[in-house]
N, C-alpha and C. Protein backbone atom coordinates (compact mmCIF):
# COMPACT_ATOMS: atom_id res chain seq x y z
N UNK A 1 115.15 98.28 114.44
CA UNK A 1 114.84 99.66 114.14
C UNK A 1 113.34 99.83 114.07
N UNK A 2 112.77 100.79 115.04
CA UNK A 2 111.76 101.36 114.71
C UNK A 2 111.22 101.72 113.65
N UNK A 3 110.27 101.51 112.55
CA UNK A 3 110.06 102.31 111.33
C UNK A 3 109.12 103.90 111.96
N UNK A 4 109.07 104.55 110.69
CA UNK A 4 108.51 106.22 111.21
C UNK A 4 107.09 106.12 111.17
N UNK A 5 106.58 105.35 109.92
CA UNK A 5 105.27 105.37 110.01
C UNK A 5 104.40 104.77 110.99
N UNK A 6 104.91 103.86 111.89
CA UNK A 6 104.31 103.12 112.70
C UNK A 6 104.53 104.68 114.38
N UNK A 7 105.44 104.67 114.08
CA UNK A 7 105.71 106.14 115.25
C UNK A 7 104.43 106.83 115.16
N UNK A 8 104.71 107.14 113.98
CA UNK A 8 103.25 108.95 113.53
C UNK A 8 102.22 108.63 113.65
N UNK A 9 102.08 106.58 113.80
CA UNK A 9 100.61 106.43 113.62
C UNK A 9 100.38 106.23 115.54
N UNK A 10 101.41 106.45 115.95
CA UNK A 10 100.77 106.84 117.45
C UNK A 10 100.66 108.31 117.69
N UNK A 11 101.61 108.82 117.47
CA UNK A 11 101.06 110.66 117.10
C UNK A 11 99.31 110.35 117.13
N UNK A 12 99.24 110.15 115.47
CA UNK A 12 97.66 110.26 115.64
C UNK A 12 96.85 109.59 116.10
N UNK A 13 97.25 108.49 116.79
CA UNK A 13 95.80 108.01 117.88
C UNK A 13 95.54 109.16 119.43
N UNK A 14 96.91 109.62 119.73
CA UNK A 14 97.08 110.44 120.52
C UNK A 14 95.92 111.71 120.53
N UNK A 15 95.96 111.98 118.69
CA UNK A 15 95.36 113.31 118.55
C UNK A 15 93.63 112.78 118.21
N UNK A 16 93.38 111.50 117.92
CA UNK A 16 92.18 111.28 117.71
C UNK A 16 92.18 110.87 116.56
N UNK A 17 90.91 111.83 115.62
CA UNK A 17 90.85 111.86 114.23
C UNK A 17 91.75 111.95 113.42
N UNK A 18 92.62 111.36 112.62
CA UNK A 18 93.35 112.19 112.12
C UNK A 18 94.31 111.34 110.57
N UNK A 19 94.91 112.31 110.15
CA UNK A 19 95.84 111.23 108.83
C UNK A 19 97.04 111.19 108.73
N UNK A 20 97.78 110.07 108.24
CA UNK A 20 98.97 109.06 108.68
C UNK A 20 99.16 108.57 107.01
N UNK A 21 99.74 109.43 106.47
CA UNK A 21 100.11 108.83 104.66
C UNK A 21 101.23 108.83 105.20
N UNK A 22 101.85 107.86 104.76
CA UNK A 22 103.89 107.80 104.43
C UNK A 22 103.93 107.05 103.49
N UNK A 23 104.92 107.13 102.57
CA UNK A 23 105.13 106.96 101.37
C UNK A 23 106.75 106.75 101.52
N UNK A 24 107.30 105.53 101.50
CA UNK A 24 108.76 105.50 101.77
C UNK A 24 109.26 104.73 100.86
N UNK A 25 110.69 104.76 100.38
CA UNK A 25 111.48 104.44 99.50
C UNK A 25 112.94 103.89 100.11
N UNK A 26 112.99 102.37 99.84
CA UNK A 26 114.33 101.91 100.21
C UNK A 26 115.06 101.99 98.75
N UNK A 27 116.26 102.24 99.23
CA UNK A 27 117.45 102.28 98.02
C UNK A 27 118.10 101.36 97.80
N UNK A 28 118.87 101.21 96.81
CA UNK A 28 119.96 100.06 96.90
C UNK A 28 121.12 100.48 98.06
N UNK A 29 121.37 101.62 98.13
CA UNK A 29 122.66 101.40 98.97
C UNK A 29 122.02 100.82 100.51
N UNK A 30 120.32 100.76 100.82
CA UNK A 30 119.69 100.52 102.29
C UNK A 30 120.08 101.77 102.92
N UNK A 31 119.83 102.89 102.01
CA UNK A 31 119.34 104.08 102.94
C UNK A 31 117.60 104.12 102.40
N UNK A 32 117.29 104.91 102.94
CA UNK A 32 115.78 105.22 103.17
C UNK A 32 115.21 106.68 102.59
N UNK A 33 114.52 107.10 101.55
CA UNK A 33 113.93 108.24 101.35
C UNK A 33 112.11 108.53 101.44
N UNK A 34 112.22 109.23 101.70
CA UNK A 34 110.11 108.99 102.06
C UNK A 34 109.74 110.58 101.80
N UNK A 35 108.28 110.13 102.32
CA UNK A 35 107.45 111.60 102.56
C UNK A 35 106.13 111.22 103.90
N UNK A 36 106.25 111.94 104.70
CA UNK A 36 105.40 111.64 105.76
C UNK A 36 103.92 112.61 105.74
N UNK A 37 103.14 111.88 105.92
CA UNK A 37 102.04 113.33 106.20
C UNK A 37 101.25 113.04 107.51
N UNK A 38 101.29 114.29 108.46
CA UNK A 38 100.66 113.79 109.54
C UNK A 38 99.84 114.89 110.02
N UNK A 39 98.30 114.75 110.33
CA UNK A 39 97.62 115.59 110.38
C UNK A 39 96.38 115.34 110.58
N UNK A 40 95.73 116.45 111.57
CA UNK A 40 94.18 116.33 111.72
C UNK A 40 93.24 116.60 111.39
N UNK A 41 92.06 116.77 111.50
CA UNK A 41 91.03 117.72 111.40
C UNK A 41 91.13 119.13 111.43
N UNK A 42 91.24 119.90 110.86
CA UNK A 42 91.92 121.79 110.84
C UNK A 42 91.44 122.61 111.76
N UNK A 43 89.99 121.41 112.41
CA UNK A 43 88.83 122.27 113.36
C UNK A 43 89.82 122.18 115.02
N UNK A 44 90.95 121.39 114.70
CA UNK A 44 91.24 121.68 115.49
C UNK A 44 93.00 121.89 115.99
N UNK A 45 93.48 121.34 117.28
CA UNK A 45 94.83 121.52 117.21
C UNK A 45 95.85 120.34 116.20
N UNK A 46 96.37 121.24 115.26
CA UNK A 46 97.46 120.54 114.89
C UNK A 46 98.64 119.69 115.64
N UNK A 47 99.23 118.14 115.09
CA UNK A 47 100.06 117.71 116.16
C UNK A 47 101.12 118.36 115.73
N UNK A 48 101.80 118.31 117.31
CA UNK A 48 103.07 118.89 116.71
C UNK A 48 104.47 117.99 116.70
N UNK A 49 105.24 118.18 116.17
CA UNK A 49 106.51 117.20 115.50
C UNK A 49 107.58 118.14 116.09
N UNK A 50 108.43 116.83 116.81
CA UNK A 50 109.28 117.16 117.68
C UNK A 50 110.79 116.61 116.80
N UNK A 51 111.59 116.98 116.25
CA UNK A 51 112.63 116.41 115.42
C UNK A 51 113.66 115.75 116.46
N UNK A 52 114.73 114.68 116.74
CA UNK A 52 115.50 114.25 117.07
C UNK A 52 116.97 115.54 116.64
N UNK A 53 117.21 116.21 117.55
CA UNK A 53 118.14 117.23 117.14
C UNK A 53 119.51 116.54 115.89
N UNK A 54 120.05 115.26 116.08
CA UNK A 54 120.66 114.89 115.18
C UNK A 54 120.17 114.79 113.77
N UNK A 55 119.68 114.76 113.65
CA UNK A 55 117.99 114.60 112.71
C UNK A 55 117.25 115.93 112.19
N UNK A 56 117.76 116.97 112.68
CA UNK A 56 116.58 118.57 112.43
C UNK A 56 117.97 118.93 110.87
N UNK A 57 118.71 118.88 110.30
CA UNK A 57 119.07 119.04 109.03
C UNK A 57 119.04 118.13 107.98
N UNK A 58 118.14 116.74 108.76
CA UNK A 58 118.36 115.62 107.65
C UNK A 58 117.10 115.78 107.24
N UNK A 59 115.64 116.49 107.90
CA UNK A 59 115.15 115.82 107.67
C UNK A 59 113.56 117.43 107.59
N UNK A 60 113.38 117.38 106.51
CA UNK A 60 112.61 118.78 106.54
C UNK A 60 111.25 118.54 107.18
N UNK A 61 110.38 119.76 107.73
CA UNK A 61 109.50 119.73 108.27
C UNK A 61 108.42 120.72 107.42
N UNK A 62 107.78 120.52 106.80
CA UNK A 62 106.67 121.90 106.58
C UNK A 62 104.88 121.73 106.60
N UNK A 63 104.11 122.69 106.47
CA UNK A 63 103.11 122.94 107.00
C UNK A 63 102.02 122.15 105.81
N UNK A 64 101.40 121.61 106.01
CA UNK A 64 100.10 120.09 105.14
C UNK A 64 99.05 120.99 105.38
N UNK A 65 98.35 121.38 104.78
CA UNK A 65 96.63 121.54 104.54
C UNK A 65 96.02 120.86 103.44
N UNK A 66 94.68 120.27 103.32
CA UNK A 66 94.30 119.71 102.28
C UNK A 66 93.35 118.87 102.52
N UNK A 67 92.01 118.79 101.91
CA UNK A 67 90.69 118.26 102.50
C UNK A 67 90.40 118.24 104.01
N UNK A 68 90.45 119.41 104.26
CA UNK A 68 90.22 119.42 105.39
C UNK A 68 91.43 119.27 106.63
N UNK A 69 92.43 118.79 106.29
CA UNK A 69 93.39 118.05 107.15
C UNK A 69 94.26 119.50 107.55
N UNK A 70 95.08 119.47 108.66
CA UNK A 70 96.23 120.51 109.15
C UNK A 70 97.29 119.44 110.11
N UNK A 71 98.33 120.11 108.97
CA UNK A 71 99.57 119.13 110.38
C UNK A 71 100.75 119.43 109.42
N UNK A 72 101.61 118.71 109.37
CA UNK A 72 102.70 118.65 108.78
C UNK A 72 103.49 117.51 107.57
N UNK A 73 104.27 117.86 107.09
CA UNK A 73 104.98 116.55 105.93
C UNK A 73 106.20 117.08 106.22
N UNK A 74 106.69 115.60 106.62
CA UNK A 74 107.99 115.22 106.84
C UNK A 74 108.65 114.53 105.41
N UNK A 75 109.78 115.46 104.79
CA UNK A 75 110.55 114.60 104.26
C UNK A 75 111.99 114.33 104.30
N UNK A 76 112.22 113.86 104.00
CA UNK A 76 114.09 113.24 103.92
C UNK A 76 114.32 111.99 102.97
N UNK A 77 115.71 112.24 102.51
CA UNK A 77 116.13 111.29 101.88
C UNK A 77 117.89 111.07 102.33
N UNK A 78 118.17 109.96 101.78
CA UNK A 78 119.89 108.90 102.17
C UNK A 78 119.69 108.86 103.64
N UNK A 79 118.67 108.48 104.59
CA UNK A 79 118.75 107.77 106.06
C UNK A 79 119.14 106.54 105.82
N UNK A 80 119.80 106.45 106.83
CA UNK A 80 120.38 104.86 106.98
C UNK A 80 119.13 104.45 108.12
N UNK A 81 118.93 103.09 107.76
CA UNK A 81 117.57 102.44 108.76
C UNK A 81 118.02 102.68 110.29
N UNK A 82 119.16 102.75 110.83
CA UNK A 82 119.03 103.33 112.04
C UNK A 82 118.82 104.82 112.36
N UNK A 83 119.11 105.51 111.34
CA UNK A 83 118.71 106.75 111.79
C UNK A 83 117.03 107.34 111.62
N UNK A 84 116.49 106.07 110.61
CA UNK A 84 115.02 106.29 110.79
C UNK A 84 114.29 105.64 111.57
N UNK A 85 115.52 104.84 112.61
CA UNK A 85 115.01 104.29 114.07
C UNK A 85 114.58 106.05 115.04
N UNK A 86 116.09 106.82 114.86
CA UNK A 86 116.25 107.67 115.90
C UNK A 86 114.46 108.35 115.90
N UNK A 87 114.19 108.69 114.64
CA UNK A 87 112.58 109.15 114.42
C UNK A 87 111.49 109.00 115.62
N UNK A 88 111.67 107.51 116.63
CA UNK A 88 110.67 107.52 116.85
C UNK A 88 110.58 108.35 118.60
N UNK A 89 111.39 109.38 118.21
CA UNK A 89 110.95 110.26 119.24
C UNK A 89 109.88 111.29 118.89
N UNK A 90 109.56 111.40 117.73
CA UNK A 90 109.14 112.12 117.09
C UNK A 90 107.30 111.62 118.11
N UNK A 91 107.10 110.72 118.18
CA UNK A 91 105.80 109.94 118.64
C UNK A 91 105.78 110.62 120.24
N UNK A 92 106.86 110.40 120.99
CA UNK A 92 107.08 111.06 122.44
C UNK A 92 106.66 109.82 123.20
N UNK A 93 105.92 109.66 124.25
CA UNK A 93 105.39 108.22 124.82
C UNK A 93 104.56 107.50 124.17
N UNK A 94 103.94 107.53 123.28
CA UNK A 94 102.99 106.49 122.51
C UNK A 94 103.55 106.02 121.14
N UNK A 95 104.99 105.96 121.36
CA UNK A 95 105.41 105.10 120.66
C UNK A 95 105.48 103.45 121.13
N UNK A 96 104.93 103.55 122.11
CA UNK A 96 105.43 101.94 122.85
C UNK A 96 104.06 101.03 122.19
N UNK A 97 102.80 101.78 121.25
CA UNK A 97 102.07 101.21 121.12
C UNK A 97 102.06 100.63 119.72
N UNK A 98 102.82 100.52 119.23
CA UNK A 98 103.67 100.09 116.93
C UNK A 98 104.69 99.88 117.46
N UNK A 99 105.25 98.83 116.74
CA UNK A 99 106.29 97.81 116.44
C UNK A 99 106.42 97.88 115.23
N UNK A 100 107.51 98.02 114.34
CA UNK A 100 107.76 97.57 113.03
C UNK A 100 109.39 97.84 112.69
N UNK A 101 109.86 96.91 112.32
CA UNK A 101 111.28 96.59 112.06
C UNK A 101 111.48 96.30 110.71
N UNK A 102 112.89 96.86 110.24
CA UNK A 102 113.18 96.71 108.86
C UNK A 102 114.38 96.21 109.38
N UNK A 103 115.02 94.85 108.64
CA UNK A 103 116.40 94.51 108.73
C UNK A 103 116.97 93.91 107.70
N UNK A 104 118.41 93.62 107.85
CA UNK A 104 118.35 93.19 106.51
C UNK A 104 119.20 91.68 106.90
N UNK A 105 118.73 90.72 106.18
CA UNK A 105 119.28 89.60 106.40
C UNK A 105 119.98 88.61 105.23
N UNK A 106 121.53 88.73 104.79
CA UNK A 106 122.39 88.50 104.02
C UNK A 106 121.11 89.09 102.95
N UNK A 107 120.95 87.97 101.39
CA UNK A 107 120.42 89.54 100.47
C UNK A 107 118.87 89.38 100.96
N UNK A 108 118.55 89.58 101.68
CA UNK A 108 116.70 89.79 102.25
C UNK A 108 116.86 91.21 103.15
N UNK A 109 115.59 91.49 103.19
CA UNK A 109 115.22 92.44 103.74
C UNK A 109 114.33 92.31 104.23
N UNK A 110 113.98 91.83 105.75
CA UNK A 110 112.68 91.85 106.57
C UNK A 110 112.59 92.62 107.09
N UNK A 111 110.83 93.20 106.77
CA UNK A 111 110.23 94.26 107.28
C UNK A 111 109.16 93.48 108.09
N UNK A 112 109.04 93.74 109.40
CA UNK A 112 107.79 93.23 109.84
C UNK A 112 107.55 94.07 111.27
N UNK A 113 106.07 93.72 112.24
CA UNK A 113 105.29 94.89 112.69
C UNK A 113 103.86 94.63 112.77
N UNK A 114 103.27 95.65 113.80
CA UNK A 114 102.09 95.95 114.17
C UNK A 114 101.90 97.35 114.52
N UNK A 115 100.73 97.81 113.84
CA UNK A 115 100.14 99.39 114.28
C UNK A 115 98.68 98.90 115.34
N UNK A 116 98.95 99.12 116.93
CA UNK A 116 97.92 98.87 117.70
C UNK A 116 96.81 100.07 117.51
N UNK A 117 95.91 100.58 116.62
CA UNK A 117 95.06 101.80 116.72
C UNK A 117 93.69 101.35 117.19
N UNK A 118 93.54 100.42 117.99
CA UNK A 118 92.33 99.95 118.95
C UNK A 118 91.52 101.60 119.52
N UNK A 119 92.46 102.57 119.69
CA UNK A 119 92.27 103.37 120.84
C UNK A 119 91.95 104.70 119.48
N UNK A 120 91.74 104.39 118.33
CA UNK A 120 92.06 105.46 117.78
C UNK A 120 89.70 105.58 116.49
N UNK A 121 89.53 106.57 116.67
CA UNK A 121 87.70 107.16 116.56
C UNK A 121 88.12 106.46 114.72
N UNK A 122 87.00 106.02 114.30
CA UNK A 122 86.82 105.43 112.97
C UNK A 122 86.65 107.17 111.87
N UNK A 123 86.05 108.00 112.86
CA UNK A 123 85.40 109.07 111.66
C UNK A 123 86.78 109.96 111.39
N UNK A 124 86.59 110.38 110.16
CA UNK A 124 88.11 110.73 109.59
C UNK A 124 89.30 110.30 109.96
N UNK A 125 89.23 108.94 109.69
CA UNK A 125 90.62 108.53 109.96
C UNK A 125 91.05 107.85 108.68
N UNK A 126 92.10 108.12 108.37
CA UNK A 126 93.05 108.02 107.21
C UNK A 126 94.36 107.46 107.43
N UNK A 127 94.74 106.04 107.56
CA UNK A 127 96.04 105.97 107.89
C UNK A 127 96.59 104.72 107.02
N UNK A 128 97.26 105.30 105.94
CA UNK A 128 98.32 104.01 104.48
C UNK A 128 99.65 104.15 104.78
N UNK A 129 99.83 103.65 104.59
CA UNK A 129 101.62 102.99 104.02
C UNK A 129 101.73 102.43 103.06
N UNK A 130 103.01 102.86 102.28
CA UNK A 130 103.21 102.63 100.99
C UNK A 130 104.93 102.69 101.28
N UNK A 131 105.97 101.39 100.67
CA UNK A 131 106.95 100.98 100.87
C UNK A 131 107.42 100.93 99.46
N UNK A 132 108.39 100.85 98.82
CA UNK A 132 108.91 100.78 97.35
C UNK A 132 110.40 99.62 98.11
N UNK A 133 110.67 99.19 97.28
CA UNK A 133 112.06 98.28 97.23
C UNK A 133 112.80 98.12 96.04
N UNK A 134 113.81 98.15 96.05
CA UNK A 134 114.64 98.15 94.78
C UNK A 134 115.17 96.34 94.06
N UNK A 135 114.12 95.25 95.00
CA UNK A 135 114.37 94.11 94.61
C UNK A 135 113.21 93.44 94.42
N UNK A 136 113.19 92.00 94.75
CA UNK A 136 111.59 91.95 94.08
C UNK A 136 111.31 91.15 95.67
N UNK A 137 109.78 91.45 95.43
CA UNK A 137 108.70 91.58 97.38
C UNK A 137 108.85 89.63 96.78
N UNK A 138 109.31 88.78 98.19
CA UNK A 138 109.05 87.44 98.17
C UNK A 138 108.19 87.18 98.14
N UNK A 139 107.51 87.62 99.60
CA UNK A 139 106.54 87.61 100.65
C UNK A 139 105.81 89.12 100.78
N UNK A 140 104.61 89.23 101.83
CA UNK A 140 103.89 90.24 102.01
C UNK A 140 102.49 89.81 102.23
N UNK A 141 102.09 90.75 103.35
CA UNK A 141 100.25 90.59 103.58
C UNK A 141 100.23 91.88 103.49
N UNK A 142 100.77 92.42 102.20
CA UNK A 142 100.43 93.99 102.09
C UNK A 142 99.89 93.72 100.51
N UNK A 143 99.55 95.18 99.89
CA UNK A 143 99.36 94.95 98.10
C UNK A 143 100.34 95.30 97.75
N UNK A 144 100.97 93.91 96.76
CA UNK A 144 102.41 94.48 96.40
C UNK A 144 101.99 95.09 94.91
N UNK A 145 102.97 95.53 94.18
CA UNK A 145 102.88 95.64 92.54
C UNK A 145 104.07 96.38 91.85
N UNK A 146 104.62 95.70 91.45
CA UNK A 146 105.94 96.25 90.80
C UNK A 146 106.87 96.75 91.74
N UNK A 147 107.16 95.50 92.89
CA UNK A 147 108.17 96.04 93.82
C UNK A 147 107.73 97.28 94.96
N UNK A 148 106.35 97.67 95.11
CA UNK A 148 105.83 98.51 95.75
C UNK A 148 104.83 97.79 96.83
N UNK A 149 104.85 98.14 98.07
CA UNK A 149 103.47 97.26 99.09
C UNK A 149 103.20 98.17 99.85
N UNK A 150 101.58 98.16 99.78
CA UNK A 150 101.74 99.31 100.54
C UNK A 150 100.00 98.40 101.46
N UNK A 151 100.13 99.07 102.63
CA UNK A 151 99.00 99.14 103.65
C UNK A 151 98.06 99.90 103.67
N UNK A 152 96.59 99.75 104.31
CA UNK A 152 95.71 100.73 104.71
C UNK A 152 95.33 100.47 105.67
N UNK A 153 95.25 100.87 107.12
CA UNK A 153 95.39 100.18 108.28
C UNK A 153 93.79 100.67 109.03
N UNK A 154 92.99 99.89 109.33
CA UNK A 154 91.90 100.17 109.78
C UNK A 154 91.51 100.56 111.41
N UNK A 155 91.08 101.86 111.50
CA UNK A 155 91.29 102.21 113.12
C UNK A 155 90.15 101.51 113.81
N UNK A 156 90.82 101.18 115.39
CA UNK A 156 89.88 99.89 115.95
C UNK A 156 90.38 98.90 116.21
N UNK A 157 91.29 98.71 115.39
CA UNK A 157 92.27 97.22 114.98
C UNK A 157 93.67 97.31 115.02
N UNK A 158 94.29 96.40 115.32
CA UNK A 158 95.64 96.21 115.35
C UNK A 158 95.84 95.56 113.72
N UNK A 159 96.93 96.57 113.33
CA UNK A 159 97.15 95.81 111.89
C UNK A 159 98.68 95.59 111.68
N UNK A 160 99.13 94.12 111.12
CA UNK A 160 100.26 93.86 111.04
C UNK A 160 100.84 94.03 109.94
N UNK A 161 101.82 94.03 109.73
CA UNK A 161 102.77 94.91 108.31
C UNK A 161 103.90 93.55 108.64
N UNK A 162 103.69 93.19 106.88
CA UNK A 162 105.11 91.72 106.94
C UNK A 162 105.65 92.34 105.69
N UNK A 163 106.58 91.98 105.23
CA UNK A 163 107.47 91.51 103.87
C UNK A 163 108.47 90.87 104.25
N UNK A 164 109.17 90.43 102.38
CA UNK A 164 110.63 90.12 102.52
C UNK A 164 110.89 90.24 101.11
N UNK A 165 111.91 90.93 100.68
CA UNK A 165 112.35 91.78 99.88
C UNK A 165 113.96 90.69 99.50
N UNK A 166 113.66 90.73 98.69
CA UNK A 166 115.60 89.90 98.26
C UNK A 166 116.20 90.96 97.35
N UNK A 167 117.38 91.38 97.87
CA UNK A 167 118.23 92.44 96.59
C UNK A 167 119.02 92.36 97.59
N UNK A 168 120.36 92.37 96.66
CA UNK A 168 121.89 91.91 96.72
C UNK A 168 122.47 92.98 98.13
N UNK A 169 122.96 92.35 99.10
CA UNK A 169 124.17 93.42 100.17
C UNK A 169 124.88 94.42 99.45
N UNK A 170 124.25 95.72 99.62
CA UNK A 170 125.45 97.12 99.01
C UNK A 170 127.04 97.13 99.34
N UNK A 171 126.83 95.93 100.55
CA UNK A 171 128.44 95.86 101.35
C UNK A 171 128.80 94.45 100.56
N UNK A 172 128.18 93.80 100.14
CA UNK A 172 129.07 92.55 99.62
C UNK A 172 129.72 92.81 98.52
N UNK A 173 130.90 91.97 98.30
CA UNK A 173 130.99 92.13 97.13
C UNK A 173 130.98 91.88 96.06
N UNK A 174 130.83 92.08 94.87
CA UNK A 174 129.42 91.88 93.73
C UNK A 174 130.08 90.99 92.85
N UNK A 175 129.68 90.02 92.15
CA UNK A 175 130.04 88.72 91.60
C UNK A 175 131.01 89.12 90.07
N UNK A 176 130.92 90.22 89.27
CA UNK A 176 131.89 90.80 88.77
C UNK A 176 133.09 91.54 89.67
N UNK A 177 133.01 91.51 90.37
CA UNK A 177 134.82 91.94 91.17
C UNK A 177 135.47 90.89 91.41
N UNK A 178 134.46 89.83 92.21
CA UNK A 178 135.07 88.79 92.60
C UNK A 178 135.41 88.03 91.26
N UNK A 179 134.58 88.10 90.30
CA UNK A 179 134.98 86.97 89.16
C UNK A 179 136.79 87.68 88.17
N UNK A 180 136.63 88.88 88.44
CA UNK A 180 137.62 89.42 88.36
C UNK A 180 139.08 89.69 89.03
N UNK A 181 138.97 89.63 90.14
CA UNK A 181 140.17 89.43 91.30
C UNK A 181 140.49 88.31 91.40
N UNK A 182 139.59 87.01 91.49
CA UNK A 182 139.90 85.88 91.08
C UNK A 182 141.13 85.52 89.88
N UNK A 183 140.35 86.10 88.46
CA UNK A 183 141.01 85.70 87.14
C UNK A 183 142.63 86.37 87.13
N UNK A 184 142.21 87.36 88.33
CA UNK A 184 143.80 87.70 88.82
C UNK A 184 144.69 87.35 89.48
N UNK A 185 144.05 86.39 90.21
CA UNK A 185 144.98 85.18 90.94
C UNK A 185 145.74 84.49 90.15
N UNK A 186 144.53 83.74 89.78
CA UNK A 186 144.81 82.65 89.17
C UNK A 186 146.24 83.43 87.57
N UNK A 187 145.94 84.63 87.18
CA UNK A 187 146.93 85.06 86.14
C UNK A 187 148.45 85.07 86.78
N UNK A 188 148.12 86.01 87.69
CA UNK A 188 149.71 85.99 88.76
C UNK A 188 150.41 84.21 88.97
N UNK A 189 149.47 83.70 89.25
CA UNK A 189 150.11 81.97 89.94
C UNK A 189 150.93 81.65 88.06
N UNK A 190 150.19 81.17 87.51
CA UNK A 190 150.42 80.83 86.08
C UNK A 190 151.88 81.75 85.85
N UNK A 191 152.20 82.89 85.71
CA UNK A 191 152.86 83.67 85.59
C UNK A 191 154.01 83.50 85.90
N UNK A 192 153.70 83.03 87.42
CA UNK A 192 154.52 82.69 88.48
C UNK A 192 155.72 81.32 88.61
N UNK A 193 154.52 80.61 87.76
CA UNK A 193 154.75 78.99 87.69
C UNK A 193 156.06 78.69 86.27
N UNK A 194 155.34 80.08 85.48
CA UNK A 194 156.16 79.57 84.05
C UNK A 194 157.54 80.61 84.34
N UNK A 195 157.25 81.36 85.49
CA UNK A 195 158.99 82.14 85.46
C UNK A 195 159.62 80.79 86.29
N UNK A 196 159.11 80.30 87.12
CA UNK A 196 160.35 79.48 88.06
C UNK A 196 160.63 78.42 87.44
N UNK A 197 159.92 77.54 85.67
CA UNK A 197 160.12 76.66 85.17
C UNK A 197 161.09 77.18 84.27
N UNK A 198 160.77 78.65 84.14
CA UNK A 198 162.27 78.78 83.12
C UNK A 198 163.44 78.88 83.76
N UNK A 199 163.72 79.19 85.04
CA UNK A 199 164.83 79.33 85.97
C UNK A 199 165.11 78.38 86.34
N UNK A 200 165.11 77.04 86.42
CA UNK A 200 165.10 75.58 86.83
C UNK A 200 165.45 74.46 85.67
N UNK A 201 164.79 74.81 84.53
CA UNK A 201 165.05 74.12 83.48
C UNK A 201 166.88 73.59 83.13
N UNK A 202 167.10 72.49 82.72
CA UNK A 202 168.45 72.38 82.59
C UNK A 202 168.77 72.91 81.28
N UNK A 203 170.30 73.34 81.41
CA UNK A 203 170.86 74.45 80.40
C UNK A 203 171.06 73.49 79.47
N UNK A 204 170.50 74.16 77.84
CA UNK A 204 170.87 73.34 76.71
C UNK A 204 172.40 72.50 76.83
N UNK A 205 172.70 71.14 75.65
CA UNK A 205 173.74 70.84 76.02
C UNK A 205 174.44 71.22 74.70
N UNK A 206 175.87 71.42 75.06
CA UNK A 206 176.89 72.10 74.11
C UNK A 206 177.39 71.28 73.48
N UNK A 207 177.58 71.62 71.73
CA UNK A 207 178.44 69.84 71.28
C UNK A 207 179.61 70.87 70.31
């Protein structure tokens, strides 16, 4: 899966100058909630954001001004990581230039990636990432702190984005059910064992 912020941050090399905040939030169930901000210099054309039509009720669009900046903030919340793959149409052709993948591997969660902004002017450029996780960061060449890592990616440079996140499969199932369905086995067998010993037993003898 594509991540979004690595998308928008080709948006704005596209547009030049410009700023790339996302601020995203994984859940326990491994859906995805965020806030995107994407935007330029006001002196000039705003980019514009193209929604994935499956995607235009999940996912709101409205109008960003602020130090100077004009563009838009994207938010949404409960995406499942493939549908914040579908996002990276949102970029149009210069998405082929960011890589970054979130997956999840039994209880881990690897996130890893590159934002290529070689091609993108140093003056007003603004481009962070900021990730939250609901387990604790293993790994990371980001700043983690209390389960939070976030990036500041320097234009000019290709910058890589790692983690690995450990918190439990929302699909597995959780060590109180099992310790419980178990103790229900094992009750039924026992149960089981002492009805067929009373049905077998030889009948008292008569005097």
């Amino acid at each position: 899966m594509s991540l979004l912020l690595l998308v928008v941050l080709a948006v704005a090399a596209m547009s030049g100058c410009a700023r790339v905040r996302a601020a995203l939030a994984v859940q326990p169930d491994d859906t995805v909630a965020g806030e995107v901000v994407i935007a330029t210099p006001d002196s000039g054309p705003a980019p514009q954001i193209t929604l994935p039509p499956e995607l235009a009720s999940d996912v709101d669009v409205s109008e960003y001004r602020q130090d100077g900046y004009a563009g838009s903030v994207l938010r949404f919340s409960g995406l499942t990581f493939d549908q914040v793959g579908t996002l990276t149409s949102v970029a149009g052709t210069g998405g082929d230039r960011t890589k970054l993948t979130l997956r999840r591997a039994g209880n881990r969660i690897v996130l890893e990636g590159a934002a290529d902004l070689t091609t993108v002017p140093v003056d007003r450029a603004d481009f962070q990432l900021k990730i939250s996780f609901p387990g604790q960061v293993l790994d990371t060449n980001g700043d983690s702190e209390a389960g939070t890592v976030s990036w500041t990616f320097t234009p000019g440079e290709v910058g890589d984005v790692s983690a690995v996140v450990a918190y439990d499969d929302p699909q597995a199932p959780s060590a109180t059910a099992w310790t419980l369905g178990l103790a229900g086995v094992v009750a039924l067998v026992v149960a089981g064992v002492v009805l067929l010993a009373r049905r077998t037993r030889n009948p008292p003898v008569r005097r």
